[in-house]
N, C-alpha and C. Protein backbone atom coordinates (compact mmCIF):
# COMPACT_ATOMS: atom_id res chain seq x y z
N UNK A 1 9.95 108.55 87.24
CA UNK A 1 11.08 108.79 86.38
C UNK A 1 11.86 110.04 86.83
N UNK A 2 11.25 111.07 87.33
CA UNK A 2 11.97 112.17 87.58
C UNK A 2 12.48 112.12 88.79
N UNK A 3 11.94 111.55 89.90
CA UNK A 3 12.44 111.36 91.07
C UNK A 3 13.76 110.14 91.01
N UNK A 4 14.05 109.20 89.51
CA UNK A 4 15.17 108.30 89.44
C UNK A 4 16.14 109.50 89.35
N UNK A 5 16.07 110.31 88.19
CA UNK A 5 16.98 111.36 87.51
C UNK A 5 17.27 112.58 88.70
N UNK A 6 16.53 112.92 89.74
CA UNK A 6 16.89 113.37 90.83
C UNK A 6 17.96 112.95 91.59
N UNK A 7 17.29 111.24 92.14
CA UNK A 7 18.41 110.38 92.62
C UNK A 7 19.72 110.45 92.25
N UNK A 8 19.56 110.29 90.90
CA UNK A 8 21.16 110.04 90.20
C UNK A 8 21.95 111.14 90.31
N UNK A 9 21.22 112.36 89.94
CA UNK A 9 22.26 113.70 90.16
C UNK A 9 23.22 113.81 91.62
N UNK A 10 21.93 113.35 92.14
CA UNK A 10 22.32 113.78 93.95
C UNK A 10 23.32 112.79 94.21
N UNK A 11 23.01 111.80 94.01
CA UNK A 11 24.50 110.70 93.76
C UNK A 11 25.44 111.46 93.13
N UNK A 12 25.41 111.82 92.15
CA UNK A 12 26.43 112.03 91.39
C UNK A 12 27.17 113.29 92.05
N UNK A 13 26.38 114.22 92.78
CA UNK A 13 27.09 115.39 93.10
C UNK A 13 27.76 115.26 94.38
N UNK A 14 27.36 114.15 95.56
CA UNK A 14 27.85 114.04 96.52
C UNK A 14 29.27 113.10 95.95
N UNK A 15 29.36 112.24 95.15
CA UNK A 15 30.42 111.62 94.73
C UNK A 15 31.45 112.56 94.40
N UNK A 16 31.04 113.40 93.67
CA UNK A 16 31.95 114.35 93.24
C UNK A 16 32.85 115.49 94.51
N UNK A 17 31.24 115.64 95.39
CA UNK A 17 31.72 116.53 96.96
C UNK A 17 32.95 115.93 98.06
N UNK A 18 32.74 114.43 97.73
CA UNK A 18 32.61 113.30 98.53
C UNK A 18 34.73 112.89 98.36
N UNK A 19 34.84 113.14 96.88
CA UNK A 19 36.24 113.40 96.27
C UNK A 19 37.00 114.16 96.10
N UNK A 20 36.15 115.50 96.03
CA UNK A 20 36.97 117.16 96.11
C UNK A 20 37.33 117.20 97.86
N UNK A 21 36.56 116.62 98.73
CA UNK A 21 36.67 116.52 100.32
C UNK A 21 38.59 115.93 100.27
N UNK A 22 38.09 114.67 99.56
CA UNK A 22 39.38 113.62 99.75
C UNK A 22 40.43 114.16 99.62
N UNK A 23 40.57 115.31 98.34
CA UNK A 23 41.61 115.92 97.48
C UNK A 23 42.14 117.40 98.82
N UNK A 24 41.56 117.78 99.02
CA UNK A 24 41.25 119.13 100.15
C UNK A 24 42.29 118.48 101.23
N UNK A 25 41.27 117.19 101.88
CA UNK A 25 41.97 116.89 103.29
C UNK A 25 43.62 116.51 103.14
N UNK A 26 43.97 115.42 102.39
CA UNK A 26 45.14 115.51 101.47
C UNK A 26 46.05 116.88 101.95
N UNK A 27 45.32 117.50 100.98
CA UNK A 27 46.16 119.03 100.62
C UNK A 27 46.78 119.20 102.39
N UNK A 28 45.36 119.44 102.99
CA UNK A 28 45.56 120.27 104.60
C UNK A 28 46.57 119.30 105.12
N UNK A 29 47.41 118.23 104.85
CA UNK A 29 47.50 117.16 105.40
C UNK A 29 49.13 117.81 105.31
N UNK A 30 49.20 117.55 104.22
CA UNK A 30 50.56 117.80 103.60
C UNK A 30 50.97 119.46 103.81
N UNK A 31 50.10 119.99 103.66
CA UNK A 31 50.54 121.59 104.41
C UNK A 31 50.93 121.53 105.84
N UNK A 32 50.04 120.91 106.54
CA UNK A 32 50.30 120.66 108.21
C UNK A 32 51.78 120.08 108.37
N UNK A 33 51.85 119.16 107.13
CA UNK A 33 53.16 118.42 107.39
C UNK A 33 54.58 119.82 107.35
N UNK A 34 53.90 120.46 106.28
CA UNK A 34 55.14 120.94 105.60
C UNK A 34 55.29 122.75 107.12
N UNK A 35 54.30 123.03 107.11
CA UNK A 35 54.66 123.91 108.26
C UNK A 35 55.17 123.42 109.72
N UNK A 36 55.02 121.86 109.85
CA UNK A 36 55.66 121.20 110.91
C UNK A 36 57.27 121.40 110.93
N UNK A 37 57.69 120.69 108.92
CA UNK A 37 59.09 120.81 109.17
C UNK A 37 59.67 122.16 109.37
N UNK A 38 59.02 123.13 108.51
CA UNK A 38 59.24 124.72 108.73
C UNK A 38 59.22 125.02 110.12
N UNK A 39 58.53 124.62 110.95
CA UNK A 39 59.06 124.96 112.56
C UNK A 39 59.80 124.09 113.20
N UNK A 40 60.58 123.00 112.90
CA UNK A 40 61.48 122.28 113.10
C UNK A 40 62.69 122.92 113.18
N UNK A 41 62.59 123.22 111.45
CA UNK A 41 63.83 123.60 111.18
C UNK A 41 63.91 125.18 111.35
N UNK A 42 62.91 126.15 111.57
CA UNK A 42 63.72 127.25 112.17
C UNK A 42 63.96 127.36 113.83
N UNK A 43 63.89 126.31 114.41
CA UNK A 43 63.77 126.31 116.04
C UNK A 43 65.19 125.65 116.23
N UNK A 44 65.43 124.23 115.43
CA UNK A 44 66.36 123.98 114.93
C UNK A 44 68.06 125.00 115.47
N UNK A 45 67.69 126.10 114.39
CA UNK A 45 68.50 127.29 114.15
C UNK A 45 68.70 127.95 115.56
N UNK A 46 67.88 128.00 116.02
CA UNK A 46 67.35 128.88 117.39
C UNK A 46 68.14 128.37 118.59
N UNK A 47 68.01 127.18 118.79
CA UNK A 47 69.22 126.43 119.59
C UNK A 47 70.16 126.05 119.16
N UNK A 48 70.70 125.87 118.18
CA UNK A 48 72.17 126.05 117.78
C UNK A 48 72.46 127.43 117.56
N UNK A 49 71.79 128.22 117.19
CA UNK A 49 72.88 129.75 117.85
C UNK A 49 72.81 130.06 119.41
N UNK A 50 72.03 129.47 120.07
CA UNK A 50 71.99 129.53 121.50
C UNK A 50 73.57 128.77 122.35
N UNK A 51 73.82 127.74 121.84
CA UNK A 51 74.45 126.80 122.38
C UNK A 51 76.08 127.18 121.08
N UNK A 52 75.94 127.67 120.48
CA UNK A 52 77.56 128.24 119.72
C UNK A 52 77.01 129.07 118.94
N UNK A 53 78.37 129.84 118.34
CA UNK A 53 78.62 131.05 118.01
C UNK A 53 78.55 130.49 115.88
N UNK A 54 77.20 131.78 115.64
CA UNK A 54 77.17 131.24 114.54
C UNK A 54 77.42 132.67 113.68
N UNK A 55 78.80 132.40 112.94
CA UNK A 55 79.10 133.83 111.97
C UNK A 55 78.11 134.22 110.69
N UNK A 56 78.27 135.18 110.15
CA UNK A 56 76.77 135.83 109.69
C UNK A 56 76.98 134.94 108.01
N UNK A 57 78.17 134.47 107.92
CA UNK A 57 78.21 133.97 106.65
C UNK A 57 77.28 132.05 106.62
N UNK A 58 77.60 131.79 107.72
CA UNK A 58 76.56 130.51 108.03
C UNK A 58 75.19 131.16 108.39
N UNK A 59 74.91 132.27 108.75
CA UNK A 59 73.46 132.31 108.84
C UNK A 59 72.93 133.04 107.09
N UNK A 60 73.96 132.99 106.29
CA UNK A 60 73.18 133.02 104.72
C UNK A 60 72.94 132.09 104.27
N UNK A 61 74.06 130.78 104.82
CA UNK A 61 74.39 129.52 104.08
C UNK A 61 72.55 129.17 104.49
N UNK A 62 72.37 129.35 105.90
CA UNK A 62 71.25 128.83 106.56
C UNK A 62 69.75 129.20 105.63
N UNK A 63 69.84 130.56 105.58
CA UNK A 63 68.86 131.38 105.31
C UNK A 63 68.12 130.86 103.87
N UNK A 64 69.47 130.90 102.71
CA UNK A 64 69.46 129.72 101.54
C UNK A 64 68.89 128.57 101.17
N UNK A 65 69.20 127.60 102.60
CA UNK A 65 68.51 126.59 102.78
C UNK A 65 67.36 126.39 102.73
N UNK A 66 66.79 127.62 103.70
CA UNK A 66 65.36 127.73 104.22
C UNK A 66 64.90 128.51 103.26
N UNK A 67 65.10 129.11 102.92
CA UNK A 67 64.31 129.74 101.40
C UNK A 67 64.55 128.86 100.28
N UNK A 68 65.15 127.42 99.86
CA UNK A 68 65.29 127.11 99.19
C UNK A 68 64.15 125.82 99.69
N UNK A 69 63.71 125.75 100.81
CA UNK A 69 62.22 124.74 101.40
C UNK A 69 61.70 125.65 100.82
N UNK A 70 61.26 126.87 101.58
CA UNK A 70 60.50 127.08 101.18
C UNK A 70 59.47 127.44 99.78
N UNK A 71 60.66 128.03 98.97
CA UNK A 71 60.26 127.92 97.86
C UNK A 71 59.68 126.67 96.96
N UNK A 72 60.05 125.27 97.55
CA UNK A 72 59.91 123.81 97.29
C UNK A 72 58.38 123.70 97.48
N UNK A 73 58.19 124.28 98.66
CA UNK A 73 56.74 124.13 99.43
C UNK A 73 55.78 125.24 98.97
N UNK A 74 56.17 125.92 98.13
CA UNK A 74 55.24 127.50 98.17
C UNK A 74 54.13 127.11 97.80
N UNK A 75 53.42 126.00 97.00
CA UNK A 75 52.27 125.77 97.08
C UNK A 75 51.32 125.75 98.43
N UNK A 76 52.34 125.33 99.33
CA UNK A 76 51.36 125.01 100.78
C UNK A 76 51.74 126.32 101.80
N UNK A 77 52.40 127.13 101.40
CA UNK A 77 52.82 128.38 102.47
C UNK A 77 52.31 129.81 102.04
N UNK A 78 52.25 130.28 102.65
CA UNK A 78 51.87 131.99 102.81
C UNK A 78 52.73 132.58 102.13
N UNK A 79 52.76 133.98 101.21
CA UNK A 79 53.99 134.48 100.78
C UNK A 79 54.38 135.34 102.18
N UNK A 80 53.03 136.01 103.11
CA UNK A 80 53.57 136.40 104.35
C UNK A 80 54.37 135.93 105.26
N UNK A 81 53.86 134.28 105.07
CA UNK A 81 54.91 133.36 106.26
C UNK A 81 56.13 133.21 106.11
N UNK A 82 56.52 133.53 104.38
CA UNK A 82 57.99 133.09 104.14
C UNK A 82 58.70 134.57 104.50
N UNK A 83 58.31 135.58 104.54
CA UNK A 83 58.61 136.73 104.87
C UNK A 83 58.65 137.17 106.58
N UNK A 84 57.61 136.20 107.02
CA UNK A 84 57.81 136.50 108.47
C UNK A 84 58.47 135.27 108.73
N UNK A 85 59.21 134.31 108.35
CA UNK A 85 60.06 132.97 109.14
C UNK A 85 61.37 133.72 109.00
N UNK A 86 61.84 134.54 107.36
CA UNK A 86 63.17 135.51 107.22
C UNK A 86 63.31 136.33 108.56
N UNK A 87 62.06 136.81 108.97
CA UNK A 87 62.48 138.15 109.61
C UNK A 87 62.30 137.40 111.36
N UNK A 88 62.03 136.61 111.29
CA UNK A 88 62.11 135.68 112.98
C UNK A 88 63.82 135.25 112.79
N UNK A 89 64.27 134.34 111.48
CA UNK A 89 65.53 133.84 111.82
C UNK A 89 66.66 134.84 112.03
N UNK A 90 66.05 136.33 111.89
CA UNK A 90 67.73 137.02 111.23
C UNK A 90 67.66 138.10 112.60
N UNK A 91 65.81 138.22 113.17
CA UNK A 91 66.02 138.46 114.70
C UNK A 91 66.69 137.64 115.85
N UNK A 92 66.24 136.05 115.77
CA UNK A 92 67.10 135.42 116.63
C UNK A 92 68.17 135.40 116.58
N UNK A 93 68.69 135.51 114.98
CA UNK A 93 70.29 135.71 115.02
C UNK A 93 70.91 136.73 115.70
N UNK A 94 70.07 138.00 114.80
CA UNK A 94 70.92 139.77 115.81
C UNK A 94 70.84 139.51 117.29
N UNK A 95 69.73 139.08 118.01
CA UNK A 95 69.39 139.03 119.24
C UNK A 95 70.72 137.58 119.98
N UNK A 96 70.68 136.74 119.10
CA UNK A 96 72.02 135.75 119.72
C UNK A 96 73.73 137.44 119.43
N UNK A 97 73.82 137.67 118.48
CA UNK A 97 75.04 137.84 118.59
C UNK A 97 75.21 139.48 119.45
N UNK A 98 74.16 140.10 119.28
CA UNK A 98 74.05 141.37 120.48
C UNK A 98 74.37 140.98 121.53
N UNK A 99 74.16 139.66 122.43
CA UNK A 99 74.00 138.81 123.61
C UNK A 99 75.69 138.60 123.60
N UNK A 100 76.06 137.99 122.78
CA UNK A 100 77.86 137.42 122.57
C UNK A 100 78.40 138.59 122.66
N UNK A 101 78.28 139.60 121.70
CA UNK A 101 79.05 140.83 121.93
C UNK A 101 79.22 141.20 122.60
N UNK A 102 77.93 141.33 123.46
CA UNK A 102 78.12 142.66 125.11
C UNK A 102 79.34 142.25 126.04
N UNK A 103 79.36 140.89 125.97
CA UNK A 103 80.48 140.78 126.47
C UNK A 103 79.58 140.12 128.52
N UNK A 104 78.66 140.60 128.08
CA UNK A 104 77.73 140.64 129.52
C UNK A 104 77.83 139.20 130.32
N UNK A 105 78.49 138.57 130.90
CA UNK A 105 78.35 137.61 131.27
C UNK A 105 77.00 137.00 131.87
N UNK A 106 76.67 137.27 133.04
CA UNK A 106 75.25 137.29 133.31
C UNK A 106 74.19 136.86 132.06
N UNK A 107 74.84 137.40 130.89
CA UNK A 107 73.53 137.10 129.93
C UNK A 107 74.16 135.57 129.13
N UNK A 108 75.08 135.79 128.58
CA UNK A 108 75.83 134.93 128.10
C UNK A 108 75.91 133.28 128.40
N UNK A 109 76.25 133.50 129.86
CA UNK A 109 75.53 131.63 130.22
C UNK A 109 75.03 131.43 130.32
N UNK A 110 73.72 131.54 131.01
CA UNK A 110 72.35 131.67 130.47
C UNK A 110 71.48 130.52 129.12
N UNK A 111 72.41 131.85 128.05
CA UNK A 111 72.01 132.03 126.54
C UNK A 111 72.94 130.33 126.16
N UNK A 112 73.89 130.58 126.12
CA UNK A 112 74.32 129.35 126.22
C UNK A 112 74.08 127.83 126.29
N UNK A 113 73.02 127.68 127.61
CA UNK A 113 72.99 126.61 128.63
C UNK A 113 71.68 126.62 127.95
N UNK A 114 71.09 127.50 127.03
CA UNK A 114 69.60 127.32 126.20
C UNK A 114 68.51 127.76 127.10
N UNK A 115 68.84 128.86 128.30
CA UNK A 115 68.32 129.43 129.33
C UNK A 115 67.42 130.01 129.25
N UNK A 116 66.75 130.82 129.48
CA UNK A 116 66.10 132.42 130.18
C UNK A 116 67.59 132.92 130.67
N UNK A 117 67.95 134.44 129.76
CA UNK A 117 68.37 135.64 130.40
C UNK A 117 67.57 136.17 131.45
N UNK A 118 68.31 135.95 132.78
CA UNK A 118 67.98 136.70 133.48
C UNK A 118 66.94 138.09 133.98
N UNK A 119 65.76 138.05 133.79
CA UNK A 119 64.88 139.54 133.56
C UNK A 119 66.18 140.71 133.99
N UNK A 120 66.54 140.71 135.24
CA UNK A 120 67.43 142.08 135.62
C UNK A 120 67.92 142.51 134.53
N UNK A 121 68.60 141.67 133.76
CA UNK A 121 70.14 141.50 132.92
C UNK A 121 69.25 142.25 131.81
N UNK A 122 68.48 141.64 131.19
CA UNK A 122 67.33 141.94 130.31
C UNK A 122 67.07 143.76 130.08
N UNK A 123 66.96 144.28 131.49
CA UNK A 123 66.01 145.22 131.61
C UNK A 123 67.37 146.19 131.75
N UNK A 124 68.51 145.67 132.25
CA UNK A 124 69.58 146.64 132.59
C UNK A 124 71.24 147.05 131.28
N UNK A 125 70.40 146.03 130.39
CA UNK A 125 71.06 146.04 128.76
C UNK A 125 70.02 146.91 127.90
N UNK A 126 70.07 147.53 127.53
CA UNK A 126 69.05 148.12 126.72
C UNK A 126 68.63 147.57 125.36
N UNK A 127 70.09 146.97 124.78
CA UNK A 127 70.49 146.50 123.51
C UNK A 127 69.83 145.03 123.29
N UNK A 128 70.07 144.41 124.64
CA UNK A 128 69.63 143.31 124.77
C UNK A 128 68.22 142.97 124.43
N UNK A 129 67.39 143.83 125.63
CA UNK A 129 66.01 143.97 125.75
C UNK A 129 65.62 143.96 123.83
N UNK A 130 65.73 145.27 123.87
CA UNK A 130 65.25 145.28 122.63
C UNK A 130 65.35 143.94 121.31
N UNK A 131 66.42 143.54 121.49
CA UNK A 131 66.85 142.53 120.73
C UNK A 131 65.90 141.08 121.12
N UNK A 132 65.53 141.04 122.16
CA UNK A 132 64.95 140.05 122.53
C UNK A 132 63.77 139.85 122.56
N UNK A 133 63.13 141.38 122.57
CA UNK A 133 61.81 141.81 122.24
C UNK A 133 61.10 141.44 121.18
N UNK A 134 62.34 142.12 119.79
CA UNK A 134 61.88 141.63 118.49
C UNK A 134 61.72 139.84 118.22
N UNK A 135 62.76 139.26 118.69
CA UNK A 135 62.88 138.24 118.50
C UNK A 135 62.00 137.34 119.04
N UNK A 136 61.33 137.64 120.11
CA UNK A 136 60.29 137.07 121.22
C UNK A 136 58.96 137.11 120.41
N UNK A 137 58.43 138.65 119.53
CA UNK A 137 57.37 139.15 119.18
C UNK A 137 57.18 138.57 117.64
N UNK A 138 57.95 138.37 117.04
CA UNK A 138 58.11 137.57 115.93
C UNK A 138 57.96 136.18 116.08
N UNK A 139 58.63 135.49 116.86
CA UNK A 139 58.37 134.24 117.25
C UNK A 139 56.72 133.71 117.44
N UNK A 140 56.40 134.78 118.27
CA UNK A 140 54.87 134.11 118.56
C UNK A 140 54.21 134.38 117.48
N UNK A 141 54.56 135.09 116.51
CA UNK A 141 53.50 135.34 115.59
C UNK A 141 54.14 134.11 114.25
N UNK A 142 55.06 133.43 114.51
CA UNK A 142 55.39 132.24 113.66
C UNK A 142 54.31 131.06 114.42
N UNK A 143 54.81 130.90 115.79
CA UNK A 143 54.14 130.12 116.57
C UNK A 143 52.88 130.18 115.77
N UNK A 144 51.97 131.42 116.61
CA UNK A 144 50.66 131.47 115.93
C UNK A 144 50.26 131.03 115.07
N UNK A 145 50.80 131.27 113.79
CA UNK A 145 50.32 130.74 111.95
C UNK A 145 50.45 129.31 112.37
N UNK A 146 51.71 128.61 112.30
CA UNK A 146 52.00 127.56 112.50
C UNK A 146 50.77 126.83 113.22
N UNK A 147 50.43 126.74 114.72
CA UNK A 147 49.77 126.52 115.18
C UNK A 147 47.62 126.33 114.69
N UNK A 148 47.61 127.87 113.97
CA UNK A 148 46.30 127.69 112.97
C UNK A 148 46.35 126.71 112.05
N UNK A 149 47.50 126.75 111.13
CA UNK A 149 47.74 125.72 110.15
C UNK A 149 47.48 124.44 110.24
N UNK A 150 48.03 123.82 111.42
CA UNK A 150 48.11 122.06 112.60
C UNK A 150 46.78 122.27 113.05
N UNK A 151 46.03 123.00 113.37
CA UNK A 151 44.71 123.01 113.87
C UNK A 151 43.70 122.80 113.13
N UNK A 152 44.26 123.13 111.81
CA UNK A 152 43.04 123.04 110.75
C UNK A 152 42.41 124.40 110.60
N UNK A 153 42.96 125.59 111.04
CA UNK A 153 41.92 126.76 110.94
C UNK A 153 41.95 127.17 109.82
N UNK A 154 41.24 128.23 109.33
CA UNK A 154 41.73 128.98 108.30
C UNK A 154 43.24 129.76 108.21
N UNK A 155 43.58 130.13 107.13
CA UNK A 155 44.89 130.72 106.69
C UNK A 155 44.12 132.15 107.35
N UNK A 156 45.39 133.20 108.51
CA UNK A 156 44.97 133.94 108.92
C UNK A 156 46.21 134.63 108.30
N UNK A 157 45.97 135.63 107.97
CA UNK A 157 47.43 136.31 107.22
C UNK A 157 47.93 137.31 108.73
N UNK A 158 49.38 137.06 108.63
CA UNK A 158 49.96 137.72 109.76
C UNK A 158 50.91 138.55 109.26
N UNK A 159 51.18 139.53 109.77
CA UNK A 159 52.31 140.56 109.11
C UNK A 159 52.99 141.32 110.49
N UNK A 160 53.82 141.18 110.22
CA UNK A 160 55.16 141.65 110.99
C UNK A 160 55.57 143.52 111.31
């Protein structure tokens, strides 16, 4: 008799393990999804300011947008990630329109054509460099999360 009432628990608790699993994988499923479109759509951004000239009043309209996902999604996102995707889009932006301004040709078609700037050009702009630095160093650390997330790892908190 006690070894039935054993049985049954252990049934009963793996059923229960067996459904909280189901509910979990789900979850990771739909997070994976939702940090997919989140790097879609800020890469998205990334080559269309590469390829035209985007004024700072479309990169609020933009910014809006994307804080208006994200807030949709905040169940499945980081409050760090939504703070570090702001501070990646508004570097690629400064870093696109520093590039337009200089006036630098060399850098400009390039940037354009959805290139690599030139290293020389890079190293002999100061404004540039820097601009491209941030924008480069932020990026990978979107990459990164992103990438843990699709992998299944744990949530690694990243900060900028």
């Amino acid at each position: 008799m006690l070894g039935t009432v054993i049985g049954i628990y252990v049934g009963f608790r793996k059923s229960q393990e067996d459904r909280d699993s189901g509910r979990f994988g789900q979850y990771e499923k739909d997070r994976q999804g939702v940090y997919r479109d989140l790097w879609d759509r800020v890469e998205q951004f990334n080559v269309r300011v590469k390829v035209e000239r985007v004024e700072a009043t479309e990169l609020s309209a933009y910014l809006q947008s994307l804080n208006a996902f994200m807030l949709r999604s905040g169940i499945y996102l980081d409050d760090d990630d939504r703070r570090l995707v702001n501070q990646y889009v508004e570097a690629v932006y400064d870093f696109h329109k520093v590039v337009r301004d200089s006036g630098i040709q060399e850098a400009e078609v390039p940037l354009g054509q959805t290139q690599q700037i030139p290293l020389e050009v890079v190293k002999a702009y100061r404004t540039i460099g820097k601009a491209q630095e941030e924008a480069l160093k932020l990026r990978s650390q979107v990459i990164g999360k992103v990438k843990r997330v699709l992998g299944g790892r744990p949530a690694i908190a990243t900060r900028a």
